[in-house]
PDB file of N, CA and C in Angstrom:
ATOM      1  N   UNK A   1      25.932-110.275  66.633  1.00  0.00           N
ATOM      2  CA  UNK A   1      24.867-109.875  65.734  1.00  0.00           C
ATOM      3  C   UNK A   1      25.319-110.125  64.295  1.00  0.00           C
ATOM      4  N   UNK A   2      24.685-110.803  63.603  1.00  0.00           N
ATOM      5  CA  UNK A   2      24.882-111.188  62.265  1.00  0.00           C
ATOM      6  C   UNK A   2      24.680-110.239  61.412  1.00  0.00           C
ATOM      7  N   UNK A   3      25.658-109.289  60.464  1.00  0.00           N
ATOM      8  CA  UNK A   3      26.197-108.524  59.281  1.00  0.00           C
ATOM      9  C   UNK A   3      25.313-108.528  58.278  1.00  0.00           C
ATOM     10  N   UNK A   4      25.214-107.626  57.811  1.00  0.00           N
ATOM     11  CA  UNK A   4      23.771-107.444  56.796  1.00  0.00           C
ATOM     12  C   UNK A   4      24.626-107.786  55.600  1.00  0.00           C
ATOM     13  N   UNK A   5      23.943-108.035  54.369  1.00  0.00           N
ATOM     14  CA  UNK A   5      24.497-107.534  52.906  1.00  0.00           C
ATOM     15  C   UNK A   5      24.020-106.323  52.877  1.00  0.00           C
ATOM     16  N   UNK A   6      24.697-105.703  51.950  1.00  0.00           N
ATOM     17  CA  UNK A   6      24.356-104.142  51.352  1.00  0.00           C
ATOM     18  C   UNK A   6      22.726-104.264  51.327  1.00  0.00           C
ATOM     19  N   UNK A   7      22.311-104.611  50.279  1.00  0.00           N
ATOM     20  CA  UNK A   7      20.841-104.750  50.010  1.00  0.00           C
ATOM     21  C   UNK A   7      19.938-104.756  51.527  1.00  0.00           C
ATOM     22  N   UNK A   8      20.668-105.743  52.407  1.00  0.00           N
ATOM     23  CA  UNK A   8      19.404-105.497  53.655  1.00  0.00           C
ATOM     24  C   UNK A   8      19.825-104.250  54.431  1.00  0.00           C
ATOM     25  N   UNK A   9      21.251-103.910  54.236  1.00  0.00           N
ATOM     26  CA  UNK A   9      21.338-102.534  55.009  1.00  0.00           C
ATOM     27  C   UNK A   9      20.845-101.734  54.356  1.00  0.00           C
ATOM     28  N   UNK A  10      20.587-101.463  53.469  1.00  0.00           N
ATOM     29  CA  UNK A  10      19.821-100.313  52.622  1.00  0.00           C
ATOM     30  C   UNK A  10      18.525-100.656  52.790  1.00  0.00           C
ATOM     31  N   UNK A  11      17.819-101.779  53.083  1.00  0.00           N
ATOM     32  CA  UNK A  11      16.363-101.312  53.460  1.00  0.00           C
ATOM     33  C   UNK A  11      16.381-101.123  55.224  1.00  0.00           C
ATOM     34  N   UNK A  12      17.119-101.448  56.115  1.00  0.00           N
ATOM     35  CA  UNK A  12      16.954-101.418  57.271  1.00  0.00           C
ATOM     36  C   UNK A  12      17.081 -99.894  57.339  1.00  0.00           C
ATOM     37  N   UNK A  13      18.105 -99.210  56.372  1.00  0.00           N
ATOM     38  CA  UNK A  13      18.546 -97.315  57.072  1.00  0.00           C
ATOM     39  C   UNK A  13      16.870 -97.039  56.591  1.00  0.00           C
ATOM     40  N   UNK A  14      16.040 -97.638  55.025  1.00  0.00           N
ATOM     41  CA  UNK A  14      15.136 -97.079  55.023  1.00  0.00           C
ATOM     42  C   UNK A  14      14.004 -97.132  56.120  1.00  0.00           C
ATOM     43  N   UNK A  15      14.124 -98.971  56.699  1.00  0.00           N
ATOM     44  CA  UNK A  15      13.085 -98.790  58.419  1.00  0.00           C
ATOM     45  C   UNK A  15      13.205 -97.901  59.089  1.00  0.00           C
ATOM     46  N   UNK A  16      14.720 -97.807  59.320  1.00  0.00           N
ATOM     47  CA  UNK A  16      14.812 -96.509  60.464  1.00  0.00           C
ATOM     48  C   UNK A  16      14.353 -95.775  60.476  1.00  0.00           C
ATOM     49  N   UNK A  17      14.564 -95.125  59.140  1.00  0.00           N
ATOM     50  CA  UNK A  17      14.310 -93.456  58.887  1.00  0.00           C
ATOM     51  C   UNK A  17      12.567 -93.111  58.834  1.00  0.00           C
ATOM     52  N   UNK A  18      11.649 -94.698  58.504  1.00  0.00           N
ATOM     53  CA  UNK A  18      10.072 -94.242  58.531  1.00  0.00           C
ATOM     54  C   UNK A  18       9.617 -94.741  59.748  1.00  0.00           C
ATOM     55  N   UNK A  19      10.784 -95.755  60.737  1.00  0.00           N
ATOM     56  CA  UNK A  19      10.001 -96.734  61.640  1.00  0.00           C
ATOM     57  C   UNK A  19       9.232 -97.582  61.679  1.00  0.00           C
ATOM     58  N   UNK A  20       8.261 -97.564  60.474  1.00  0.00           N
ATOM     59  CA  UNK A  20       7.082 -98.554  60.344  1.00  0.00           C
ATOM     60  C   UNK A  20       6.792 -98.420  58.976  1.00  0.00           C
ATOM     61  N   UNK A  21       6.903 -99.616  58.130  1.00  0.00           N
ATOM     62  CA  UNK A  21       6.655 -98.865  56.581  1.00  0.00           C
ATOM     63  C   UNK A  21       5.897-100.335  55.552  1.00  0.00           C
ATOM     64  N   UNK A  22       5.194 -99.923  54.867  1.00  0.00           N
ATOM     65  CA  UNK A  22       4.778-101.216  54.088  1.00  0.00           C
ATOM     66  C   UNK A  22       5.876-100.958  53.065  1.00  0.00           C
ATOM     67  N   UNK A  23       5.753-102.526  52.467  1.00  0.00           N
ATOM     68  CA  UNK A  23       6.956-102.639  51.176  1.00  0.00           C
ATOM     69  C   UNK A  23       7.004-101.425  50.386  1.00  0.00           C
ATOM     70  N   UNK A  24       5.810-101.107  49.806  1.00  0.00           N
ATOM     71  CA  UNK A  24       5.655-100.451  48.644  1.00  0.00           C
ATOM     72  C   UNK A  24       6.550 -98.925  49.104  1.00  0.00           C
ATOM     73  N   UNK A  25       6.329 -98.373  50.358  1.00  0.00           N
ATOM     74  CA  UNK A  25       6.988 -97.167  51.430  1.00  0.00           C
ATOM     75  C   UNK A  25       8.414 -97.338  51.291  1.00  0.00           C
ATOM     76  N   UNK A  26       8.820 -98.285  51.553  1.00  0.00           N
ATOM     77  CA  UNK A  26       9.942 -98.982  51.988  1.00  0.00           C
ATOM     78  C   UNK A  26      10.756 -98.579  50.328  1.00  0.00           C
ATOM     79  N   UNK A  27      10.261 -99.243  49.331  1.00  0.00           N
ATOM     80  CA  UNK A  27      10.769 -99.097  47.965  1.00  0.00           C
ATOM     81  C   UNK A  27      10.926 -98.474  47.247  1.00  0.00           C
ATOM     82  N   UNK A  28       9.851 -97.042  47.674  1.00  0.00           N
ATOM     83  CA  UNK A  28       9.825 -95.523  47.234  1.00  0.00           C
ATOM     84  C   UNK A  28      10.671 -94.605  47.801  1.00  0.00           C
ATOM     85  N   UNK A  29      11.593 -94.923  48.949  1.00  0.00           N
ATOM     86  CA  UNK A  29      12.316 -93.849  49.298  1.00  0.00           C
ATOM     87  C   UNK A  29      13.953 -94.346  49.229  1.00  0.00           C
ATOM     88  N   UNK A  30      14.259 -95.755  48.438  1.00  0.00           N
ATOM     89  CA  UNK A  30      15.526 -96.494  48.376  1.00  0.00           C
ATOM     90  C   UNK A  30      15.905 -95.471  47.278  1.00  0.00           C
ATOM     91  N   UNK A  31      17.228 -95.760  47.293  1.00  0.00           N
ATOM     92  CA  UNK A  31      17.948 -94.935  46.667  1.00  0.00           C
ATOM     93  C   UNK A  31      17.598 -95.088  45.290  1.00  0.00           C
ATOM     94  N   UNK A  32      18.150 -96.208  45.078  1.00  0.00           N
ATOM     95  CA  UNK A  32      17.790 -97.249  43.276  1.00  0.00           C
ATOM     96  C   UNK A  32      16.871 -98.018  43.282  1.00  0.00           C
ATOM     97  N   UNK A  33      16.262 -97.537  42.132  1.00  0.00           N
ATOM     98  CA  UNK A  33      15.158 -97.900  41.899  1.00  0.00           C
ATOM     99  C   UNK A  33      14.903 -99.707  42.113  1.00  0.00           C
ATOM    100  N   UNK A  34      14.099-100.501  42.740  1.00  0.00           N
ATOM    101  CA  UNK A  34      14.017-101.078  43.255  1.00  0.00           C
ATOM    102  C   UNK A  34      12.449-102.061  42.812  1.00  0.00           C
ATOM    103  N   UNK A  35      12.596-103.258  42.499  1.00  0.00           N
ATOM    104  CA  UNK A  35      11.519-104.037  42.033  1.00  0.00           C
ATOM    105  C   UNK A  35      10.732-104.355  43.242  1.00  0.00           C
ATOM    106  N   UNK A  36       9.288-104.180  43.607  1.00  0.00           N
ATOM    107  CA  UNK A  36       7.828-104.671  44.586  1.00  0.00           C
ATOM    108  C   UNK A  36       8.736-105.943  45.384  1.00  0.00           C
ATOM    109  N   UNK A  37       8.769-106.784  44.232  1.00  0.00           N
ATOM    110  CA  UNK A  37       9.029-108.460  44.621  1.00  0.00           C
ATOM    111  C   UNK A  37      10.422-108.270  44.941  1.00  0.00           C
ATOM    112  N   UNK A  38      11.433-107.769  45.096  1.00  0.00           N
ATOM    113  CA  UNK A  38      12.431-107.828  45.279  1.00  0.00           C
ATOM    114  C   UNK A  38      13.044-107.037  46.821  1.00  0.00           C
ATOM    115  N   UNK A  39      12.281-105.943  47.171  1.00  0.00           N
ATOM    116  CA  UNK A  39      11.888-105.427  48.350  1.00  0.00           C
ATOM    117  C   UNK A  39      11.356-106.621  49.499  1.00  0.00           C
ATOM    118  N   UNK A  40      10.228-106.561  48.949  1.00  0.00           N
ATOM    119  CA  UNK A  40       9.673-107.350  49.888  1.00  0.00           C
ATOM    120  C   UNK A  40       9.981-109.162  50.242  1.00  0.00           C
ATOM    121  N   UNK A  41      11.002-109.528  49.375  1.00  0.00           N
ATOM    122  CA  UNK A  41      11.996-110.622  49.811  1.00  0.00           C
ATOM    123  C   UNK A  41      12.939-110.351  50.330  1.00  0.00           C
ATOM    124  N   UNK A  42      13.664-109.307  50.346  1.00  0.00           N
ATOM    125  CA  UNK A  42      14.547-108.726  51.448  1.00  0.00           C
ATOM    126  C   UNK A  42      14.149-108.544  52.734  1.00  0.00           C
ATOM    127  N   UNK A  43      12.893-107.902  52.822  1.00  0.00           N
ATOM    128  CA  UNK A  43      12.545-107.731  53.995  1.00  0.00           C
ATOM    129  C   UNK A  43      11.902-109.233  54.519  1.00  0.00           C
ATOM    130  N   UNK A  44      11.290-110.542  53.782  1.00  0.00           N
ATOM    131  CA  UNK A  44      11.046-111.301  54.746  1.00  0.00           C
ATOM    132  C   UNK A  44      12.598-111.906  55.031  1.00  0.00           C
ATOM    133  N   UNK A  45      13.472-111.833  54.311  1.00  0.00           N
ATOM    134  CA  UNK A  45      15.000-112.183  54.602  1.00  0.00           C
ATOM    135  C   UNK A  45      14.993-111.295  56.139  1.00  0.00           C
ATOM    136  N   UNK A  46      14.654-110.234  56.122  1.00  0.00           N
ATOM    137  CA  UNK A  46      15.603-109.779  57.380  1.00  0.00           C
ATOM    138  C   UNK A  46      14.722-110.369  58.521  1.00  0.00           C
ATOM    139  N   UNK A  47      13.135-110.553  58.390  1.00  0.00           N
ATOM    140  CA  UNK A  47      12.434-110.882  59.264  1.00  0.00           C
ATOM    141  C   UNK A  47      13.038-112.358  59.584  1.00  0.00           C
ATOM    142  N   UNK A  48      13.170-113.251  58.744  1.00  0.00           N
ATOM    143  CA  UNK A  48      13.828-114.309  59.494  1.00  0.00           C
ATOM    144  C   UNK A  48      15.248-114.324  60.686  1.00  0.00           C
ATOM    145  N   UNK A  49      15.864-113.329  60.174  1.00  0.00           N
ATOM    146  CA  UNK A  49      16.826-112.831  60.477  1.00  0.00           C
ATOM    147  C   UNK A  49      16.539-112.478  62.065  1.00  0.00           C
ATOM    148  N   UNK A  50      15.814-111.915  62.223  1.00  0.00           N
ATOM    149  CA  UNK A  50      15.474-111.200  63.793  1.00  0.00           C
ATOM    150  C   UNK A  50      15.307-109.823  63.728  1.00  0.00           C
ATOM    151  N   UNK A  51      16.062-109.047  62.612  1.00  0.00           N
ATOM    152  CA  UNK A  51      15.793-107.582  62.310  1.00  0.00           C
ATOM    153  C   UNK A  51      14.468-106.517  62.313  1.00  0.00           C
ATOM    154  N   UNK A  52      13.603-107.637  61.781  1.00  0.00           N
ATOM    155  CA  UNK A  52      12.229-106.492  61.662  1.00  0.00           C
ATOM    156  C   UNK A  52      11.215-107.738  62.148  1.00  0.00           C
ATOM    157  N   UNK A  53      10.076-106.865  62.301  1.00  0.00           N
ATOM    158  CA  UNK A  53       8.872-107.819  62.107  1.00  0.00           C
ATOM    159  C   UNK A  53       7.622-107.214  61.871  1.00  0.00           C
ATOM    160  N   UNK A  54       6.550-107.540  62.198  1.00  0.00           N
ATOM    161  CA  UNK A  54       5.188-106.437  61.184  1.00  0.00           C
ATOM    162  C   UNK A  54       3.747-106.719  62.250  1.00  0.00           C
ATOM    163  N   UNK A  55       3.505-105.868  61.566  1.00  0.00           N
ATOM    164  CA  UNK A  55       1.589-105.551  61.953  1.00  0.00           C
ATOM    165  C   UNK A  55       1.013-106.404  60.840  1.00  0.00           C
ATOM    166  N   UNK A  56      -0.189-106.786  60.516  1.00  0.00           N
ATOM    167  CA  UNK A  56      -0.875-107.605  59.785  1.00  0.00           C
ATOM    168  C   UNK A  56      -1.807-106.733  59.466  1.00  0.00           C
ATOM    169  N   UNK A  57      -1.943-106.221  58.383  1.00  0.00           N
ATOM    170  CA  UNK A  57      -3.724-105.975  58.072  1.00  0.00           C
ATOM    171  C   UNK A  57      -3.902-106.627  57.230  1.00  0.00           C
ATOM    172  N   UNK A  58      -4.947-107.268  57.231  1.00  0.00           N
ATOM    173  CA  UNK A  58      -5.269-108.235  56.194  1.00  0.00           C
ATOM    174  C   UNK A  58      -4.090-108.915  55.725  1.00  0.00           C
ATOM    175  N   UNK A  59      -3.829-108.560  53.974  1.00  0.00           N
ATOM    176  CA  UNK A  59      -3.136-109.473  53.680  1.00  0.00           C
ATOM    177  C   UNK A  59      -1.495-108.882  53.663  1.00  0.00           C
ATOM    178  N   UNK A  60      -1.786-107.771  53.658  1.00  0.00           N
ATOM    179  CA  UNK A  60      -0.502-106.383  53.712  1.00  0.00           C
ATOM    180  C   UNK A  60       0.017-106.523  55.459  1.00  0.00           C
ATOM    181  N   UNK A  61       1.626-106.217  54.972  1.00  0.00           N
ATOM    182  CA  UNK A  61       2.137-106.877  56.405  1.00  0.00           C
ATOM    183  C   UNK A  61       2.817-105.090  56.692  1.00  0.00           C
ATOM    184  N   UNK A  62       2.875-104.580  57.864  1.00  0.00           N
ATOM    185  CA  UNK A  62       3.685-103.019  58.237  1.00  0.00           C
ATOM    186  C   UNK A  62       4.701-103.822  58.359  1.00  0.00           C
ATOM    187  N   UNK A  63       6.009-103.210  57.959  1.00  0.00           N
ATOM    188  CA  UNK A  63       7.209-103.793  59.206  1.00  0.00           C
ATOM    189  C   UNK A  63       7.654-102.915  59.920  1.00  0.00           C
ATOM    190  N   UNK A  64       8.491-102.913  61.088  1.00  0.00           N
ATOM    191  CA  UNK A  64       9.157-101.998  61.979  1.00  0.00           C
ATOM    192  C   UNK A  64      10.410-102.820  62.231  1.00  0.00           C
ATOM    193  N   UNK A  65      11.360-102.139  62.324  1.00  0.00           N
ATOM    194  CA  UNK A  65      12.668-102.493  63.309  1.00  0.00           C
ATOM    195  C   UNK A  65      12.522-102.970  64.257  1.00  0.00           C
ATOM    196  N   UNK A  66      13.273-104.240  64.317  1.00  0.00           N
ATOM    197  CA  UNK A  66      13.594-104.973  65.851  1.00  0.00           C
ATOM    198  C   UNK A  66      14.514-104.173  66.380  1.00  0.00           C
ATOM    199  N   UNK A  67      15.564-104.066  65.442  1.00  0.00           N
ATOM    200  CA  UNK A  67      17.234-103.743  66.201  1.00  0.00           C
ATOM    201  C   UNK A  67      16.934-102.321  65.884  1.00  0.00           C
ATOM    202  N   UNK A  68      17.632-101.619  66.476  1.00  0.00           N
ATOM    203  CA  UNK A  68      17.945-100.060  66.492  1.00  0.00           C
ATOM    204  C   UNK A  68      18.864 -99.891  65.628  1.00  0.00           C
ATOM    205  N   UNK A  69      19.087 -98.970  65.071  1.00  0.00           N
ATOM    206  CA  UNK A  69      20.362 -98.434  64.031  1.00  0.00           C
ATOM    207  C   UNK A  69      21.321 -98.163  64.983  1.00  0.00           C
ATOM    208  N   UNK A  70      21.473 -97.692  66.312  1.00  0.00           N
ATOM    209  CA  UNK A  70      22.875 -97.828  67.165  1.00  0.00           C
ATOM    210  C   UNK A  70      23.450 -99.176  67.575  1.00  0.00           C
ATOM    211  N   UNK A  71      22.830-100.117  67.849  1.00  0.00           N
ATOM    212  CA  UNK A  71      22.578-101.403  68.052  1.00  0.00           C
ATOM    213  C   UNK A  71      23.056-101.858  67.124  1.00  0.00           C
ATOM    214  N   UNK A  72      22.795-101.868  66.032  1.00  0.00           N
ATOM    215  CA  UNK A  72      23.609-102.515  64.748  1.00  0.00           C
ATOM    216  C   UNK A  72      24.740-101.904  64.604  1.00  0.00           C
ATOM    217  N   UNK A  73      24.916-100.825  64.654  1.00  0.00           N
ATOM    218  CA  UNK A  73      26.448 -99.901  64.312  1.00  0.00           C
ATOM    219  C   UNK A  73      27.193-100.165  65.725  1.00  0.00           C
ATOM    220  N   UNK A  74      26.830-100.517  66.437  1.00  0.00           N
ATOM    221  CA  UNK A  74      27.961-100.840  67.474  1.00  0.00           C
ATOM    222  C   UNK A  74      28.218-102.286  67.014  1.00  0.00           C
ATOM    223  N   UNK A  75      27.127-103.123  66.998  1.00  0.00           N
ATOM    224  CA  UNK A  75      27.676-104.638  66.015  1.00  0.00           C
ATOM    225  C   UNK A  75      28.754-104.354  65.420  1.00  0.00           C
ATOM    226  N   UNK A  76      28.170-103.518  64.211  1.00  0.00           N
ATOM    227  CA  UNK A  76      28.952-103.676  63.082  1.00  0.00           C
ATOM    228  C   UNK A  76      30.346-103.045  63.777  1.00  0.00           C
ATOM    229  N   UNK A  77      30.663-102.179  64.272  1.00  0.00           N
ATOM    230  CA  UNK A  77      31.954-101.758  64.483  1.00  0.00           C
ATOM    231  C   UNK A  77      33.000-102.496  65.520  1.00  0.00           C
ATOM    232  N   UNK A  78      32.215-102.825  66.442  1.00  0.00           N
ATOM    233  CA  UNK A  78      33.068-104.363  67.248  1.00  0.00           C
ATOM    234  C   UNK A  78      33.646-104.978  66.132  1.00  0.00           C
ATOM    235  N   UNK A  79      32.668-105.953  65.249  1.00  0.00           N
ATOM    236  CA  UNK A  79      32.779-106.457  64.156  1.00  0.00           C
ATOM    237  C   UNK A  79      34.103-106.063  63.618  1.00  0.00           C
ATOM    238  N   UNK A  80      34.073-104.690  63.060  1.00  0.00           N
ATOM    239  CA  UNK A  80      35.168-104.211  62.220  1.00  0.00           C
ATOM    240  C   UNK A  80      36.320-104.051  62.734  1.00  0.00           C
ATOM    241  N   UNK A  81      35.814-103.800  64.115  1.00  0.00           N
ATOM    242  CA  UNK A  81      37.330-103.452  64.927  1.00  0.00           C
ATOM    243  C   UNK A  81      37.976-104.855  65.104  1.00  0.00           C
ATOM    244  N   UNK A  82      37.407-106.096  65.511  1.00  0.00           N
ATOM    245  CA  UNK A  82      37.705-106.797  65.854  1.00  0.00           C
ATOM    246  C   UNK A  82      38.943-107.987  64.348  1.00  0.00           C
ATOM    247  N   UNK A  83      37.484-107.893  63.461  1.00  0.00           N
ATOM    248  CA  UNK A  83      38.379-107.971  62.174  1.00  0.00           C
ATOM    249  C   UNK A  83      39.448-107.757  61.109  1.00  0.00           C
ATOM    250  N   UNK A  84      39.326-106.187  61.811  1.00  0.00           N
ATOM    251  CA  UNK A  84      40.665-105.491  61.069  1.00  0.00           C
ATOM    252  C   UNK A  84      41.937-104.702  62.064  1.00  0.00           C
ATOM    253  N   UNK A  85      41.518-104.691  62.817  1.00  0.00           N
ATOM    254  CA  UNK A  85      42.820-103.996  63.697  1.00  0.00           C
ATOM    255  C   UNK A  85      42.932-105.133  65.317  1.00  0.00           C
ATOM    256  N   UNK A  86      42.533-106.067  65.408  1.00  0.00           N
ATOM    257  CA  UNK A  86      42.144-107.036  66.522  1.00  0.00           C
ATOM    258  C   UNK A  86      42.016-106.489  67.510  1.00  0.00           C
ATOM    259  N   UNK A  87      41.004-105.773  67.399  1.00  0.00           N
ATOM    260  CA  UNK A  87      40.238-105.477  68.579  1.00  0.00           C
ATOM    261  C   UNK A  87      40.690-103.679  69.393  1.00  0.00           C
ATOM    262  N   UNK A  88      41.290-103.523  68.680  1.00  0.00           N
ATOM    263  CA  UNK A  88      42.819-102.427  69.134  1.00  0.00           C
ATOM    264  C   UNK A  88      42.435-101.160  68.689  1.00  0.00           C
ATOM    265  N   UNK A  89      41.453-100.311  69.260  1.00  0.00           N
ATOM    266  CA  UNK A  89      40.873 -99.096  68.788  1.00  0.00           C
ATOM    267  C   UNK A  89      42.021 -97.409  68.767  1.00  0.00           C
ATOM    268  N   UNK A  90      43.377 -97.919  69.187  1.00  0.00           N
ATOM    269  CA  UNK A  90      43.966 -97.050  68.884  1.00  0.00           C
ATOM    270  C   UNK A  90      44.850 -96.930  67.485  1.00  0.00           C
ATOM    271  N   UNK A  91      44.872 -98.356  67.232  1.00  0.00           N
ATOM    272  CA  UNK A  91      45.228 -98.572  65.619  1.00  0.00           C
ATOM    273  C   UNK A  91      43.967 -98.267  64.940  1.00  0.00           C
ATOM    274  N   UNK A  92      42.703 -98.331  65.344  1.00  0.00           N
ATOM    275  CA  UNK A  92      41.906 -97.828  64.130  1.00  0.00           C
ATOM    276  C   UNK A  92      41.662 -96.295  63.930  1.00  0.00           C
ATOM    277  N   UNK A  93      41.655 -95.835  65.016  1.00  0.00           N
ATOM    278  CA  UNK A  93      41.864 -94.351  64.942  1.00  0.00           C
ATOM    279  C   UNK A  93      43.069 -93.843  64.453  1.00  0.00           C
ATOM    280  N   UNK A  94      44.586 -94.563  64.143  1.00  0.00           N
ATOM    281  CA  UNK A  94      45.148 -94.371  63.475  1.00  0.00           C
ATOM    282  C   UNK A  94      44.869 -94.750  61.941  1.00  0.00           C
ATOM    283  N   UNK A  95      44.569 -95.646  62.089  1.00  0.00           N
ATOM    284  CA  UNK A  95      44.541 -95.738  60.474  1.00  0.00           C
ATOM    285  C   UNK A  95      43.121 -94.653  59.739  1.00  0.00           C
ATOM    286  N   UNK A  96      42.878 -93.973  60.742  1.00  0.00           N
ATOM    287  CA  UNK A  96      41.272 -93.005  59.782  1.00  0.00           C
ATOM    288  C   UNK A  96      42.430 -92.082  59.842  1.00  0.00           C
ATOM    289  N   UNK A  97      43.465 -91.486  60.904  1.00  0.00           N
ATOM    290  CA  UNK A  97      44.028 -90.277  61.128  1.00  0.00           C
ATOM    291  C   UNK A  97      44.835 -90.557  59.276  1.00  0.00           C
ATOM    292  N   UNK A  98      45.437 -91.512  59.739  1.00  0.00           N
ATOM    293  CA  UNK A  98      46.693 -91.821  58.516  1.00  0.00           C
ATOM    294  C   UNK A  98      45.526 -91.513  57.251  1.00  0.00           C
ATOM    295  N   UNK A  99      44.614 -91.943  56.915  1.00  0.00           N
ATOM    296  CA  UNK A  99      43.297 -91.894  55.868  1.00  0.00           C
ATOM    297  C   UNK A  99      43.152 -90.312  55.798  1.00  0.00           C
ATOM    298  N   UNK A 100      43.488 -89.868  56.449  1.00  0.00           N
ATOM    299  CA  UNK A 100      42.845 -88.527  56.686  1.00  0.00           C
ATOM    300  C   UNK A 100      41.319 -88.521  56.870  1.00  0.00           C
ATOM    301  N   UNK A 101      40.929 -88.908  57.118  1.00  0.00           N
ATOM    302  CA  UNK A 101      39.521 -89.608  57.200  1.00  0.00           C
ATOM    303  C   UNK A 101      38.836 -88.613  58.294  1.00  0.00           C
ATOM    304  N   UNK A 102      40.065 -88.463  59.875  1.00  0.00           N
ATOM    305  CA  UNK A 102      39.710 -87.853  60.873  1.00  0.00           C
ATOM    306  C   UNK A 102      40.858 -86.778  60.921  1.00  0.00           C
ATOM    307  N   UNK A 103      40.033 -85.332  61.833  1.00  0.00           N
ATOM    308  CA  UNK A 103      41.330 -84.611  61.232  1.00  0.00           C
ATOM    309  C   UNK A 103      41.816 -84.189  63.269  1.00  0.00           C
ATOM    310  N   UNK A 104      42.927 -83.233  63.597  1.00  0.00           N
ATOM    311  CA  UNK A 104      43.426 -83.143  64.800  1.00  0.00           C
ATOM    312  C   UNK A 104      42.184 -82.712  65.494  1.00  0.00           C
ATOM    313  N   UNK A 105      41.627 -81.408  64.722  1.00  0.00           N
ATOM    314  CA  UNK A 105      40.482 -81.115  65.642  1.00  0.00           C
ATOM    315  C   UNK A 105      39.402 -82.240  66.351  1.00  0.00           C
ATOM    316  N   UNK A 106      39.309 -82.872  65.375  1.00  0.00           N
ATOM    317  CA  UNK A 106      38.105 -83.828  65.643  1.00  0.00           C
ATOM    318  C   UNK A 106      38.884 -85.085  66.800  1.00  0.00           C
ATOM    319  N   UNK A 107      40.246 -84.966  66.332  1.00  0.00           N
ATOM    320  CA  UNK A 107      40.748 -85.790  67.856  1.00  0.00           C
ATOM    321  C   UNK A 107      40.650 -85.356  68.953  1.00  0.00           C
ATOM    322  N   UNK A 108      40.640 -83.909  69.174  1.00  0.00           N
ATOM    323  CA  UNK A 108      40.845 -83.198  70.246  1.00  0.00           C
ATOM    324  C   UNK A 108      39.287 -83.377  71.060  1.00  0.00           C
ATOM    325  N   UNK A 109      38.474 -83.636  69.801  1.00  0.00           N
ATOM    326  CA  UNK A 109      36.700 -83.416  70.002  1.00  0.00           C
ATOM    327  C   UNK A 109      36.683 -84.697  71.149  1.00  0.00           C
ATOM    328  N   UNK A 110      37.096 -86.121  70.664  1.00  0.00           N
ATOM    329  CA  UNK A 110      37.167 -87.060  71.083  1.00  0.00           C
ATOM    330  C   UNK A 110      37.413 -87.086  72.337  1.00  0.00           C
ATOM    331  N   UNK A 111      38.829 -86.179  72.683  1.00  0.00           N
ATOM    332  CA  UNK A 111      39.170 -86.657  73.634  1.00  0.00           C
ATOM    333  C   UNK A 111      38.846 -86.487  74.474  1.00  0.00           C
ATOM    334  N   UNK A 112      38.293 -84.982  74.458  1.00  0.00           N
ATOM    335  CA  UNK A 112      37.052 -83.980  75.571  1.00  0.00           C
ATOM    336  C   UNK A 112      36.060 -85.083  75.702  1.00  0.00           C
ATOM    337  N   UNK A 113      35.674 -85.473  74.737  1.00  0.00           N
ATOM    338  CA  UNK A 113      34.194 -86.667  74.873  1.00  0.00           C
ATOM    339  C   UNK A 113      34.867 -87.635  76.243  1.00  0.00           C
ATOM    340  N   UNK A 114      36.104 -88.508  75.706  1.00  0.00           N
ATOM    341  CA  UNK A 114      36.772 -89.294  76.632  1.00  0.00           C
ATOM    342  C   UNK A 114      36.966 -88.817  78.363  1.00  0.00           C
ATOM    343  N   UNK A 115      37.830 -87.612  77.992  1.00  0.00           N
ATOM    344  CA  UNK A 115      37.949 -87.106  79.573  1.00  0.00           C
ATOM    345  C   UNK A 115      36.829 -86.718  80.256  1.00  0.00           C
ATOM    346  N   UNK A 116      35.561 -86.035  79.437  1.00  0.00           N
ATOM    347  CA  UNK A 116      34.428 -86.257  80.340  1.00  0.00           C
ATOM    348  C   UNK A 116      33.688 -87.270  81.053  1.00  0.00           C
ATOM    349  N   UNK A 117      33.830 -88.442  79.910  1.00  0.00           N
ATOM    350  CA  UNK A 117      33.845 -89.466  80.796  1.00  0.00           C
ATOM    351  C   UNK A 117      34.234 -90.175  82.014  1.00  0.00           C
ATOM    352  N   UNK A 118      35.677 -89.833  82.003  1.00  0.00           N
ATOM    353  CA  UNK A 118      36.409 -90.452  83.201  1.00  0.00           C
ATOM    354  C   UNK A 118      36.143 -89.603  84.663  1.00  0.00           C
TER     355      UNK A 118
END
């Protein structure tokens, strides 16, 4: 799955979060303030992309999410894992531990998650 720039991930968290939104929707709830024409070239960027696509009324297009926000965050984190620790998810959980990023409890959380699994 092909990696967003910032700019299209920041309008895709905003798809998520309305599901279905015209530009103008879409541009009112971005963080920074954000130009009509500049929105809505992002979003036909992502539509080429495969990310979103739309309803038609008239000349006003809805868009909705193709991809799911878990769907992309598992992308993206293969992605990351794969890029920065090769592939090796016990070095990346070290390096958040070493970050302090993650703390023992929350390993312990994990691991319950893990052993329930098995």
């Amino acid at each position: 799955m092909e990696q967003l720039t910032n700019k299209e991930e920041e309008i895709m968290q905003a798809l998520w979060q309305l599901e279905k939104a015209f530009v103008k929707e879409i541009a009112a709830i971005l963080p920074n303030e954000n130009h009509y024409n500049t929105v809505s070239t992002i979003v036909r960027n992502l539509e080429e992309k495969g990310f979103v696509s739309y309803t038609a009324f008239g000349k006003t297009h809805q868009y909705f999410p193709l991809v799911s926000k878990d769907d992309y965050a598992k992308g993206f984190m293969n992605s990351a894992s794969k890029r920065f620790f090769n592939n090796n998810y016990k070095s990346m959980v070290s390096f958040f531990a070493k970050e302090e990023k993650i703390s023992a409890g929350e390993l312990r959380e994990i691991l319950e998650i893990i052993e329930k699994k098995q």
